[in-house]
PDB file of N, CA and C in Angstrom:
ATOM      1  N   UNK A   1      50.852  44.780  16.437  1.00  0.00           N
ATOM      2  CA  UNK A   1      50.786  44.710  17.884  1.00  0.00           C
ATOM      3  C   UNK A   1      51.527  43.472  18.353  1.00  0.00           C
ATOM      4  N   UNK A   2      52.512  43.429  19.012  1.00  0.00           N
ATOM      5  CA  UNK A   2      53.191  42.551  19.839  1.00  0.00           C
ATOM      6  C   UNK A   2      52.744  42.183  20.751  1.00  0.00           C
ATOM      7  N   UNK A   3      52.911  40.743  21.132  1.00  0.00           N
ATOM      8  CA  UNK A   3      52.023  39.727  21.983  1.00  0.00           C
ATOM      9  C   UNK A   3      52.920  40.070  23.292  1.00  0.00           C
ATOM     10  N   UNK A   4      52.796  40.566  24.450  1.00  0.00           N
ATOM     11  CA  UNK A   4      53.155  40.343  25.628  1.00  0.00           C
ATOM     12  C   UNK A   4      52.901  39.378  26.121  1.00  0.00           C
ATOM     13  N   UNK A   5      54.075  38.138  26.604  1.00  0.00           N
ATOM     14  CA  UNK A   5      53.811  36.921  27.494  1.00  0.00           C
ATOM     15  C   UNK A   5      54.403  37.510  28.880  1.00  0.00           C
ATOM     16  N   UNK A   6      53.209  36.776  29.575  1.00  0.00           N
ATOM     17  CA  UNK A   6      53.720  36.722  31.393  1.00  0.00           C
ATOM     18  C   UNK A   6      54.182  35.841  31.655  1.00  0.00           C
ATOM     19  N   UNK A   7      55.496  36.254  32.529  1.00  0.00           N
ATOM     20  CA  UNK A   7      56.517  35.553  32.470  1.00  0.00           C
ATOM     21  C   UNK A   7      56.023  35.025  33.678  1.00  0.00           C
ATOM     22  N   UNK A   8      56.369  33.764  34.433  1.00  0.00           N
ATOM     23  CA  UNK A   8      55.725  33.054  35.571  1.00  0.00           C
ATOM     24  C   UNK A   8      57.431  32.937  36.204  1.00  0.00           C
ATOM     25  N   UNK A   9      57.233  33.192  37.739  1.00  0.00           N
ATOM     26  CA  UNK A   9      58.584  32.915  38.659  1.00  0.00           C
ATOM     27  C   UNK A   9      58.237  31.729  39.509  1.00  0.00           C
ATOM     28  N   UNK A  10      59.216  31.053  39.857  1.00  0.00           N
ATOM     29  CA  UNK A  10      59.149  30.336  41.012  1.00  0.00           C
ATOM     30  C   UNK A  10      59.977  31.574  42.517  1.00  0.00           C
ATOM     31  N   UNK A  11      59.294  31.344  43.247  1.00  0.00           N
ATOM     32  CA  UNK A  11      59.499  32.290  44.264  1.00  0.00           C
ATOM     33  C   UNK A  11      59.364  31.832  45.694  1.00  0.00           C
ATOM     34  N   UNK A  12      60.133  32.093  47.278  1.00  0.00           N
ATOM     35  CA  UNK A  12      60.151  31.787  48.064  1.00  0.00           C
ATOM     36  C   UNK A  12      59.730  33.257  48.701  1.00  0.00           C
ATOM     37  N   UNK A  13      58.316  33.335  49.923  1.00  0.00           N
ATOM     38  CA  UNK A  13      57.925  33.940  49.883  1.00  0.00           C
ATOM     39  C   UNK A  13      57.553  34.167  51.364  1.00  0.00           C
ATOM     40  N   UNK A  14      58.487  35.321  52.207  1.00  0.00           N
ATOM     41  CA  UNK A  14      58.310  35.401  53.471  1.00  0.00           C
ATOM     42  C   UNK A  14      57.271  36.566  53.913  1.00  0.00           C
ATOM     43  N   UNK A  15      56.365  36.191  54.971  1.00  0.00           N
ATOM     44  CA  UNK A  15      55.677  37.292  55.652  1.00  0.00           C
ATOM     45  C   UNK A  15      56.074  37.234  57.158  1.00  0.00           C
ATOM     46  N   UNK A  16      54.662  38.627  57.910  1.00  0.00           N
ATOM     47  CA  UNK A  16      54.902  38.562  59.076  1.00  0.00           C
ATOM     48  C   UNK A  16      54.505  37.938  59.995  1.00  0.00           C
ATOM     49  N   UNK A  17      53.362  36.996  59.484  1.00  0.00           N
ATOM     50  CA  UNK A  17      52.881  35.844  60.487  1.00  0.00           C
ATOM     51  C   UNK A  17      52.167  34.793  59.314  1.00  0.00           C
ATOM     52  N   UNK A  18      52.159  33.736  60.249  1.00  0.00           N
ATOM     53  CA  UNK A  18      51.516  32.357  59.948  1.00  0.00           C
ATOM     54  C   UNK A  18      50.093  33.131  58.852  1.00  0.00           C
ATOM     55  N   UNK A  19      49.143  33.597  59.304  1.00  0.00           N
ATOM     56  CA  UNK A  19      47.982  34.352  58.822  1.00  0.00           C
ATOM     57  C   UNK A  19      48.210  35.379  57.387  1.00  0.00           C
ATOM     58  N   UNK A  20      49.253  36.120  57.974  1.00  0.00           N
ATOM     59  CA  UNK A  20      50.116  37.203  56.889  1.00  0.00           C
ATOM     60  C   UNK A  20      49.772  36.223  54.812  1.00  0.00           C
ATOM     61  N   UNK A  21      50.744  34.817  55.694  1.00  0.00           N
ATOM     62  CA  UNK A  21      51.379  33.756  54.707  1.00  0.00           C
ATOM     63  C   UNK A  21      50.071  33.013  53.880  1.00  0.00           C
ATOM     64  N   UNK A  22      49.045  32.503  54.894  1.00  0.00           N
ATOM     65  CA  UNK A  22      47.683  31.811  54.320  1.00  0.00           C
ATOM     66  C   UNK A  22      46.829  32.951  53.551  1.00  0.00           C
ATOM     67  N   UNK A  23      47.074  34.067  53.341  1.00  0.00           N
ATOM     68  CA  UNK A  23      46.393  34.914  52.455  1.00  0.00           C
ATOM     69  C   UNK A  23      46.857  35.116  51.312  1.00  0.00           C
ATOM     70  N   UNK A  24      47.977  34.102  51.180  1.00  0.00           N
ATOM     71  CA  UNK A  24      48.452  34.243  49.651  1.00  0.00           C
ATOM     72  C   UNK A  24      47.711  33.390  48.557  1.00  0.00           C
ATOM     73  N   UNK A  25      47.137  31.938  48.893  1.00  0.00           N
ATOM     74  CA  UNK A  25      46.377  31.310  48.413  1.00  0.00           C
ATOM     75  C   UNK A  25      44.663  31.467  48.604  1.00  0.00           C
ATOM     76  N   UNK A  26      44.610  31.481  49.465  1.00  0.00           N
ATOM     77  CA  UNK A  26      42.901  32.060  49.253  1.00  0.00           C
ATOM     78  C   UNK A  26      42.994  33.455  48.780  1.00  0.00           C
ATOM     79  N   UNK A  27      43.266  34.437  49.466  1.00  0.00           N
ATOM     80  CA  UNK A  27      42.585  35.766  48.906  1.00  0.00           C
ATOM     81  C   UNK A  27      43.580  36.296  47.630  1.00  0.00           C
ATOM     82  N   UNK A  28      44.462  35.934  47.034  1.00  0.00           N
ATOM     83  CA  UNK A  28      45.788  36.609  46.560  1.00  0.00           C
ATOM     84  C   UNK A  28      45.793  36.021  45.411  1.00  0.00           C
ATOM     85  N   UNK A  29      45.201  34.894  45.365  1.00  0.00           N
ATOM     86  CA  UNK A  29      45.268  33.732  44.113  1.00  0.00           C
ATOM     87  C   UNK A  29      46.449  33.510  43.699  1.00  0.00           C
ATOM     88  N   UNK A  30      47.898  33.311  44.555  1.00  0.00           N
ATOM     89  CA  UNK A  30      49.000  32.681  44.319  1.00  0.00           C
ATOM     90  C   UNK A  30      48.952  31.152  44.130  1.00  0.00           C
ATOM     91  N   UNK A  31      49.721  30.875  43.470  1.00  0.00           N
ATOM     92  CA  UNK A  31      50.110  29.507  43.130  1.00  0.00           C
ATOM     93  C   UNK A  31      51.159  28.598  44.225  1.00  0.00           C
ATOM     94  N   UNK A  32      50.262  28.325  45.934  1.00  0.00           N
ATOM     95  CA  UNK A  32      51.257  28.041  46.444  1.00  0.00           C
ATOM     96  C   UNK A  32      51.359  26.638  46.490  1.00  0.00           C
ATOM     97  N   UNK A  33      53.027  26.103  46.427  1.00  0.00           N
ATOM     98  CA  UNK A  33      52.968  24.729  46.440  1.00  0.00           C
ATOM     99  C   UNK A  33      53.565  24.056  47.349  1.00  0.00           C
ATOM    100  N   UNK A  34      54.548  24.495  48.587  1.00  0.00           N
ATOM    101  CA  UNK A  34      55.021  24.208  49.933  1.00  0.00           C
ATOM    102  C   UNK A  34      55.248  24.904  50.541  1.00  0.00           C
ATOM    103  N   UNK A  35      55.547  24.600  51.293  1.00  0.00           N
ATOM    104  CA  UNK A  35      56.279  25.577  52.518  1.00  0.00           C
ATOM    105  C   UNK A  35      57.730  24.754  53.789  1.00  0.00           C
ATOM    106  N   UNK A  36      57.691  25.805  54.139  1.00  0.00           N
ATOM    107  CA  UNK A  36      59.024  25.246  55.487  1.00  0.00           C
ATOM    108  C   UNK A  36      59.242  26.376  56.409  1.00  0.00           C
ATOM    109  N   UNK A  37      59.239  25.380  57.768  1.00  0.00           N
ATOM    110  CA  UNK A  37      59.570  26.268  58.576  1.00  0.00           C
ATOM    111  C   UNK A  37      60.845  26.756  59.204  1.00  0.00           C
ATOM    112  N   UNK A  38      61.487  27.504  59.561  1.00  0.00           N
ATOM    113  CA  UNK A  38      62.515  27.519  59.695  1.00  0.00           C
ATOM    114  C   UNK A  38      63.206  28.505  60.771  1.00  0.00           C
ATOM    115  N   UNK A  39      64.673  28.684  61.482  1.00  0.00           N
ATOM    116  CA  UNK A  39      64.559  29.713  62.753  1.00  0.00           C
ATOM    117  C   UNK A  39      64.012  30.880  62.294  1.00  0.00           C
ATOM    118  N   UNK A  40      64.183  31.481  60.793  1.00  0.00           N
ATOM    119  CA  UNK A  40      63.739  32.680  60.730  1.00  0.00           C
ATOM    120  C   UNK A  40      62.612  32.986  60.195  1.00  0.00           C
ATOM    121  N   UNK A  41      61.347  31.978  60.247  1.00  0.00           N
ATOM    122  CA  UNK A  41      60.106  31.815  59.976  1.00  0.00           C
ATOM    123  C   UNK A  41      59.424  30.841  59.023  1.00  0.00           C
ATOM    124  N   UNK A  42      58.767  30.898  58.887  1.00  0.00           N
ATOM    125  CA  UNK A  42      57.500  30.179  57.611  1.00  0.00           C
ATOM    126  C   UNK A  42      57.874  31.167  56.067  1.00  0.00           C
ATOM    127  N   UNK A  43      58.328  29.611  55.737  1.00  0.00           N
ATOM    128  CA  UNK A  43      58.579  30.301  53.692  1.00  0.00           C
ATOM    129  C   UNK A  43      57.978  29.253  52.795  1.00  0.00           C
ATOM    130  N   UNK A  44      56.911  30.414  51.952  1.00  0.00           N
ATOM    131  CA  UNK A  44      56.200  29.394  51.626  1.00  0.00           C
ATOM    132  C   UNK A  44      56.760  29.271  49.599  1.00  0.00           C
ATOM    133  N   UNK A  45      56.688  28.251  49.271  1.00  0.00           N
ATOM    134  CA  UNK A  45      57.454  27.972  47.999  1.00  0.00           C
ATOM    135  C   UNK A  45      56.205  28.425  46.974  1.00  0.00           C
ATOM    136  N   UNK A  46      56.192  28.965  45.691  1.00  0.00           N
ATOM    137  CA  UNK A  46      54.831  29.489  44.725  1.00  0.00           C
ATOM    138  C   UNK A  46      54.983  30.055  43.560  1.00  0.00           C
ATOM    139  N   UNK A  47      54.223  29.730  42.892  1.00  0.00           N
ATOM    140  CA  UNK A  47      54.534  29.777  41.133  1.00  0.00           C
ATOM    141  C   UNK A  47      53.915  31.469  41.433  1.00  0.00           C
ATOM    142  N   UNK A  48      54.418  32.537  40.931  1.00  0.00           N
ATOM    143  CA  UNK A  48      53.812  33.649  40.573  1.00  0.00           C
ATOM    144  C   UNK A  48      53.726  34.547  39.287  1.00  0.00           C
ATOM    145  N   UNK A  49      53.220  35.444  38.969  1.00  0.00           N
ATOM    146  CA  UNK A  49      53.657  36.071  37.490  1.00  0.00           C
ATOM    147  C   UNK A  49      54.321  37.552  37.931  1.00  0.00           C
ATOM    148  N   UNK A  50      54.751  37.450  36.629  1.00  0.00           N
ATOM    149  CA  UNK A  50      56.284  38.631  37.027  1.00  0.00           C
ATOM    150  C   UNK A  50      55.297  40.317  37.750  1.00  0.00           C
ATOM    151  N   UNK A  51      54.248  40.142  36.751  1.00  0.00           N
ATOM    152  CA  UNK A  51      53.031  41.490  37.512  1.00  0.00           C
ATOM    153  C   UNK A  51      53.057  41.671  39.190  1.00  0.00           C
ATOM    154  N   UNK A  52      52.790  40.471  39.367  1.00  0.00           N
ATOM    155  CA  UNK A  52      52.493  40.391  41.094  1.00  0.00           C
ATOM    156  C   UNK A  52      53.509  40.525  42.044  1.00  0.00           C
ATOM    157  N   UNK A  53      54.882  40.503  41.210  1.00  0.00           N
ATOM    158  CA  UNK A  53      56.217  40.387  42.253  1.00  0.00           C
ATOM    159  C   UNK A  53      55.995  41.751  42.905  1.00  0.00           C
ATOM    160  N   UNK A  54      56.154  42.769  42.640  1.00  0.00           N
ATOM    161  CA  UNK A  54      56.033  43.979  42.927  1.00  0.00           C
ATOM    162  C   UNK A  54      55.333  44.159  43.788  1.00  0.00           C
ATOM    163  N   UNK A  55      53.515  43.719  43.804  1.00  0.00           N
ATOM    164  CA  UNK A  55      52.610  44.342  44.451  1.00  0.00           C
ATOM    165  C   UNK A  55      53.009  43.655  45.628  1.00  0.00           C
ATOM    166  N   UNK A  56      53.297  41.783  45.489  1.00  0.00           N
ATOM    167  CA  UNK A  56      53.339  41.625  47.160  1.00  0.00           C
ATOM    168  C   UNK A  56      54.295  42.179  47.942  1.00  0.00           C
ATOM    169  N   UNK A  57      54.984  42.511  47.141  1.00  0.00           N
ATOM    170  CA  UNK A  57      56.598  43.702  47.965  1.00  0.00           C
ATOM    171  C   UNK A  57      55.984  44.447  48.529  1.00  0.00           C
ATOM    172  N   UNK A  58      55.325  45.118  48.003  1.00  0.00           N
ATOM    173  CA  UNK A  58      53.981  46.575  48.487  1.00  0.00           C
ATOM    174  C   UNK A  58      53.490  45.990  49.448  1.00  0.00           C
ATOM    175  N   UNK A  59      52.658  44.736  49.751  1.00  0.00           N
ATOM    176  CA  UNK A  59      51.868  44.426  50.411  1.00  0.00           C
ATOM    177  C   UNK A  59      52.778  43.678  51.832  1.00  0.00           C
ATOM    178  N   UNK A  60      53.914  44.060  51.780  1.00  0.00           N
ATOM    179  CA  UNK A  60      54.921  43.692  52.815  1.00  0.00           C
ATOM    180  C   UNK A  60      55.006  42.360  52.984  1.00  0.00           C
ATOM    181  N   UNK A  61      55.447  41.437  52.027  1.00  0.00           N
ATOM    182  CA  UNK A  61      56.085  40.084  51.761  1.00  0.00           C
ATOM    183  C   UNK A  61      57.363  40.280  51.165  1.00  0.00           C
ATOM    184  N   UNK A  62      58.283  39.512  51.776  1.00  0.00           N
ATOM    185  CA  UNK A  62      59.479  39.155  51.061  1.00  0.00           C
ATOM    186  C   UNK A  62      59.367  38.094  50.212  1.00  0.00           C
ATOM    187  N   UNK A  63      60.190  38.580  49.226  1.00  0.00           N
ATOM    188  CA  UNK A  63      59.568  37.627  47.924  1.00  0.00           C
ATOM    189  C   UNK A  63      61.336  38.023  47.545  1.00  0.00           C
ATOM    190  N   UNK A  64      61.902  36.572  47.299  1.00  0.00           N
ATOM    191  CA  UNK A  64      63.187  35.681  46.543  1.00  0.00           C
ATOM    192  C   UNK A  64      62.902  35.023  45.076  1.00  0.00           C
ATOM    193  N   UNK A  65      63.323  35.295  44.284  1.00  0.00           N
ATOM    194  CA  UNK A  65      63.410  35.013  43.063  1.00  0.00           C
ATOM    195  C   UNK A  65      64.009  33.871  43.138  1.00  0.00           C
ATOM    196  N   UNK A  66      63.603  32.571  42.962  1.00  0.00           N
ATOM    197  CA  UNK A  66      64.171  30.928  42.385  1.00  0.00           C
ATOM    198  C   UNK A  66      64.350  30.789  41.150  1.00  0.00           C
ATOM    199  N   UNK A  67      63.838  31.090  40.505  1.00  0.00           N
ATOM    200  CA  UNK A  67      64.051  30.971  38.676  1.00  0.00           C
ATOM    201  C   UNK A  67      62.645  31.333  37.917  1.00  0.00           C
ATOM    202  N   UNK A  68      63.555  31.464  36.980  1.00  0.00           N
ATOM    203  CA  UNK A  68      62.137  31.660  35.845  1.00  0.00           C
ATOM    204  C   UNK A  68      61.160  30.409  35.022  1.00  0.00           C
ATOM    205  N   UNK A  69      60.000  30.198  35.162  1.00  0.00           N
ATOM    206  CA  UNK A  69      59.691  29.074  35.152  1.00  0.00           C
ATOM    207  C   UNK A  69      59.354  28.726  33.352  1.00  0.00           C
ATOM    208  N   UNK A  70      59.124  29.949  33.016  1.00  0.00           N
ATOM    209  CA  UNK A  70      58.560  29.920  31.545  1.00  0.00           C
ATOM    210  C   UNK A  70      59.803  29.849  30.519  1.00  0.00           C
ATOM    211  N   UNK A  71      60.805  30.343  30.493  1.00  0.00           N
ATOM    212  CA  UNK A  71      62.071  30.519  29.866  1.00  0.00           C
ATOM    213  C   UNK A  71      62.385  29.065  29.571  1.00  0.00           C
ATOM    214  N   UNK A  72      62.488  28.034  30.219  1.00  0.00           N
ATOM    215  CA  UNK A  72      63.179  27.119  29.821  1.00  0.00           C
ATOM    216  C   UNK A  72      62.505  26.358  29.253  1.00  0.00           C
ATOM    217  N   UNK A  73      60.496  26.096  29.302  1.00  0.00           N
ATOM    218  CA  UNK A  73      60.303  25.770  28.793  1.00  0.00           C
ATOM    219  C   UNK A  73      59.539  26.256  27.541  1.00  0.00           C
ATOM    220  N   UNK A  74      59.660  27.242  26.952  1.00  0.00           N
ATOM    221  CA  UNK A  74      59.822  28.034  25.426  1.00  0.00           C
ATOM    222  C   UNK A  74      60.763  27.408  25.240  1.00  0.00           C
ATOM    223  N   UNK A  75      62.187  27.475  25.569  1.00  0.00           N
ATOM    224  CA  UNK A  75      63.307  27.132  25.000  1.00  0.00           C
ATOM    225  C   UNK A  75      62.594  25.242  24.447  1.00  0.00           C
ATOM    226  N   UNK A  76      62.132  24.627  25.519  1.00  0.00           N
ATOM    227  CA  UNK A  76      62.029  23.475  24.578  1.00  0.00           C
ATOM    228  C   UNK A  76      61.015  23.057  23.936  1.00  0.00           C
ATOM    229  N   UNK A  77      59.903  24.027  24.240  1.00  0.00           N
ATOM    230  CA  UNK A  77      58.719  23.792  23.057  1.00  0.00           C
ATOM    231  C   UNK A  77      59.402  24.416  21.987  1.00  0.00           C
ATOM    232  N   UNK A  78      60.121  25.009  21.846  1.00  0.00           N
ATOM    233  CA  UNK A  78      60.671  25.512  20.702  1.00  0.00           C
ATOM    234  C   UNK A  78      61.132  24.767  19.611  1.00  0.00           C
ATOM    235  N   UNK A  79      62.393  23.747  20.797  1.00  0.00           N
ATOM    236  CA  UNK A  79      63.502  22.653  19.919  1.00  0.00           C
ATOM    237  C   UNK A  79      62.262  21.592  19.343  1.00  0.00           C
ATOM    238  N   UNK A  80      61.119  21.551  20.119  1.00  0.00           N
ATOM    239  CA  UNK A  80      60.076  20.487  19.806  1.00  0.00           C
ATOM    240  C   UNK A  80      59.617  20.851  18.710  1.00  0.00           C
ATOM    241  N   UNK A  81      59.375  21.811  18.171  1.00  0.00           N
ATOM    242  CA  UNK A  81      58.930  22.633  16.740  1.00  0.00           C
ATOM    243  C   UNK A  81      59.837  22.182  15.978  1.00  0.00           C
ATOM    244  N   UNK A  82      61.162  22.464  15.951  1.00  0.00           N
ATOM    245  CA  UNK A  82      62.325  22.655  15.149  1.00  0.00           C
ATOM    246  C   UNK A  82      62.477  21.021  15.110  1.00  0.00           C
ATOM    247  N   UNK A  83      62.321  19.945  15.475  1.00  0.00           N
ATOM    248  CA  UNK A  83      62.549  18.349  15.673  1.00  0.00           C
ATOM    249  C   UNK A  83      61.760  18.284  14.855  1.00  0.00           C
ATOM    250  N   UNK A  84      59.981  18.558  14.800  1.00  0.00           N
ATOM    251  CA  UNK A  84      58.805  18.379  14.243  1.00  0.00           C
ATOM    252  C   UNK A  84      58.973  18.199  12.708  1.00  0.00           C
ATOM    253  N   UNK A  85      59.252  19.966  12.780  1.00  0.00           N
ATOM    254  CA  UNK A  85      59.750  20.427  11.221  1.00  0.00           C
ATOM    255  C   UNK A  85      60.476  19.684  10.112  1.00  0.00           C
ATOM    256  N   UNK A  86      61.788  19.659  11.235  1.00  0.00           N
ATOM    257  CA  UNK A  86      63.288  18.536  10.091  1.00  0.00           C
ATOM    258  C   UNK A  86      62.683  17.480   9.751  1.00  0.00           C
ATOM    259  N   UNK A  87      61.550  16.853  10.732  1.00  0.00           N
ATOM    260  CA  UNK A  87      61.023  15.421  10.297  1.00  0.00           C
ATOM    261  C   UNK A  87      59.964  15.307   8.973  1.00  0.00           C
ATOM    262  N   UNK A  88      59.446  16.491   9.438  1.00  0.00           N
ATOM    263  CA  UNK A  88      58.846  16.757   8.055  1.00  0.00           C
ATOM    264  C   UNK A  88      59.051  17.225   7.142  1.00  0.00           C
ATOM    265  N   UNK A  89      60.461  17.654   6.615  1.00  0.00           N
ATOM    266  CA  UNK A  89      60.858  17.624   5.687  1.00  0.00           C
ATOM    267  C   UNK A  89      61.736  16.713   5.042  1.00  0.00           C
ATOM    268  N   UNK A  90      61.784  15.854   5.739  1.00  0.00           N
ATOM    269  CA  UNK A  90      62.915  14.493   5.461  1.00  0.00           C
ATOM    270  C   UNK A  90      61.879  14.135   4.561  1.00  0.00           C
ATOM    271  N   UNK A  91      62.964  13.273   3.337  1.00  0.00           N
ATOM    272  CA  UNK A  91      62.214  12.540   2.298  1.00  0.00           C
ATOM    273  C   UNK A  91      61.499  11.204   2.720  1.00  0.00           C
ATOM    274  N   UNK A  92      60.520  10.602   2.664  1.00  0.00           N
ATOM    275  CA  UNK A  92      59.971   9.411   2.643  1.00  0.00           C
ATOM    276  C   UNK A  92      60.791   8.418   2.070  1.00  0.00           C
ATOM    277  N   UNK A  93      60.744   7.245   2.670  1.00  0.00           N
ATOM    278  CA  UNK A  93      61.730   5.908   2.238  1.00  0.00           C
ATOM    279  C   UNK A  93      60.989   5.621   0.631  1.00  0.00           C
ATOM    280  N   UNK A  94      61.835   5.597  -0.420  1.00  0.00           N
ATOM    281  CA  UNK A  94      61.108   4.542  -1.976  1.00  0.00           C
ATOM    282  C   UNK A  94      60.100   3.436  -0.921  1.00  0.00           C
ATOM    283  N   UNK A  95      58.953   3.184  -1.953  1.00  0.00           N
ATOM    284  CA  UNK A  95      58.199   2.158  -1.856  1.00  0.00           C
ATOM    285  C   UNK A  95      59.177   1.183  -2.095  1.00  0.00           C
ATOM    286  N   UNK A  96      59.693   0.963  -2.821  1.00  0.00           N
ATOM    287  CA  UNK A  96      60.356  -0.262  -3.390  1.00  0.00           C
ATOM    288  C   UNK A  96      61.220  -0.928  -2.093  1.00  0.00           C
ATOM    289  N   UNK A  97      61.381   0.037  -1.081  1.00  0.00           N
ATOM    290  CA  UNK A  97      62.211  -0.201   0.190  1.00  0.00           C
ATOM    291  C   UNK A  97      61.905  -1.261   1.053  1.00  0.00           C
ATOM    292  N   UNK A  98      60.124  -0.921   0.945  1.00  0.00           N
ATOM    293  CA  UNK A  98      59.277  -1.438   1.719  1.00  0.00           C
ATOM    294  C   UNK A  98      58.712  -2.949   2.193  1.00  0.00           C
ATOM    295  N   UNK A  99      58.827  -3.725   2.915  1.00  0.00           N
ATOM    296  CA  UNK A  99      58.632  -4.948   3.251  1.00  0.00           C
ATOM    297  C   UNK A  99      57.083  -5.138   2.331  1.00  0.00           C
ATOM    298  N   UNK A 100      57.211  -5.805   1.725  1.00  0.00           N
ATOM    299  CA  UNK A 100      55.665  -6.237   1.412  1.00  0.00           C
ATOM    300  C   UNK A 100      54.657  -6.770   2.082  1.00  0.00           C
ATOM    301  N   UNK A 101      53.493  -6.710   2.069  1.00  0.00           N
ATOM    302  CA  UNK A 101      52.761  -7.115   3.077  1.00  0.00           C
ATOM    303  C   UNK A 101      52.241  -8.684   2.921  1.00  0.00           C
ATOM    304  N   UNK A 102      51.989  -9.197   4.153  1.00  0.00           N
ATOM    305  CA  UNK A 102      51.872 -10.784   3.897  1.00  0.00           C
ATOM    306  C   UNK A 102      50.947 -11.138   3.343  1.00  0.00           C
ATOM    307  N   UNK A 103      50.751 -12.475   2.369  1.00  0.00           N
ATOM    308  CA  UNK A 103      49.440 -12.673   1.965  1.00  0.00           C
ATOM    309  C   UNK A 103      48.536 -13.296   2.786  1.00  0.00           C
ATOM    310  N   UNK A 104      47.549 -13.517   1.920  1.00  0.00           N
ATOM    311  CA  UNK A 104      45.682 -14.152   3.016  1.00  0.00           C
ATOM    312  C   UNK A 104      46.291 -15.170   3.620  1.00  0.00           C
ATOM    313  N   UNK A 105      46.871 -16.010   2.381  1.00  0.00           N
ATOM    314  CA  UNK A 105      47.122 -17.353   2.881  1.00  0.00           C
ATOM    315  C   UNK A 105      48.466 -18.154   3.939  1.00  0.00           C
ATOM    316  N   UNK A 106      49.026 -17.193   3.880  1.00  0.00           N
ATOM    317  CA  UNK A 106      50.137 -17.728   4.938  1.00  0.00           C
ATOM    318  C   UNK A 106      49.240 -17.448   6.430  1.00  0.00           C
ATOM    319  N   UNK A 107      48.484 -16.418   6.669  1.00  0.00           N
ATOM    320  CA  UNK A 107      47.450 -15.822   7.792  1.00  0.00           C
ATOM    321  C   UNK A 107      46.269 -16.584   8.002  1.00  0.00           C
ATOM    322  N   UNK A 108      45.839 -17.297   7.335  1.00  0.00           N
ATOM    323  CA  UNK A 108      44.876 -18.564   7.009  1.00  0.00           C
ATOM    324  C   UNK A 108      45.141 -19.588   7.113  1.00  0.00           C
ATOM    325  N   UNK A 109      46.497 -20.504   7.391  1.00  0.00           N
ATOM    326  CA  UNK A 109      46.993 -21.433   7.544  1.00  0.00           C
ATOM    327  C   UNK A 109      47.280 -21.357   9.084  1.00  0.00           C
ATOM    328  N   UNK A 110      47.545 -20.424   9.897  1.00  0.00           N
ATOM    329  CA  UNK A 110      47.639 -20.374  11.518  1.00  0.00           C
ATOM    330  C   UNK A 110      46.195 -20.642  11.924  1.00  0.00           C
ATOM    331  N   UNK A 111      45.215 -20.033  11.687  1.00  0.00           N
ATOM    332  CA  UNK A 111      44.097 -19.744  12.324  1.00  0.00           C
ATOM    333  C   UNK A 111      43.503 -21.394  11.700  1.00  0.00           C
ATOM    334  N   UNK A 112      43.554 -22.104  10.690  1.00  0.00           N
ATOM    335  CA  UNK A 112      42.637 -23.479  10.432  1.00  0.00           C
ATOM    336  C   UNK A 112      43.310 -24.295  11.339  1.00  0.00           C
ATOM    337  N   UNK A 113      44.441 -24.633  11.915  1.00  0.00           N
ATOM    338  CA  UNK A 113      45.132 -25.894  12.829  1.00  0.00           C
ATOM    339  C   UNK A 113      44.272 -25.805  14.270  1.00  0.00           C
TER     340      UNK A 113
END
């Protein structure tokens, strides 16, 4: 069974009134995060999932596609895996490389003055 991910849009999202628009966050459970007004109305800016584009079309909202919000970042949780990985397979430095650690007494001679 293959995992279906929902894809999340950023979307600009016109209705037919001020009221139309405030029912996207209370009753609609959109993700809205601004808005602007403008000569040809109130557009409100909102994270949505690709499921819902459709229905608010149905539900008589204009809805503009801004980008896809999930795509780019797969793409870099991805490279973050693939960075992870190479690091962990890199060899460890020889001990012999290694600075030695200081003794008691050089650390015991600051702290008695």
């Amino acid at each position: 069974m293959a995992s279906r991910t929902m894809s999340l849009y950023h979307v600009a999202v016109t209705g037919r009134d001020r009221r139309h628009l405030t029912a996207l966050g209370a009753k609609l459970r959109v993700v809205v995060v601004g808005y602007r007004e403008g000569k040809r109305g109130i557009v409100v800016d909102a994270y949505v999932p690709s499921e819902k584009l459709e229905w608010l079309e149905r539900q008589g909202y204009g809805v503009t596609r801004l980008e896809e919000v999930d795509r780019p970042d797969r793409q870099r949780q991805a490279q973050g895996r693939e960075a992870v990985a190479s690091r962990l397979r890199q060899p460890e430095e020889p001990t012999s490389a290694r600075r030695p650690p200081r003794s008691r007494s050089a650390r015991s001679s600051w702290s008695s003055s």
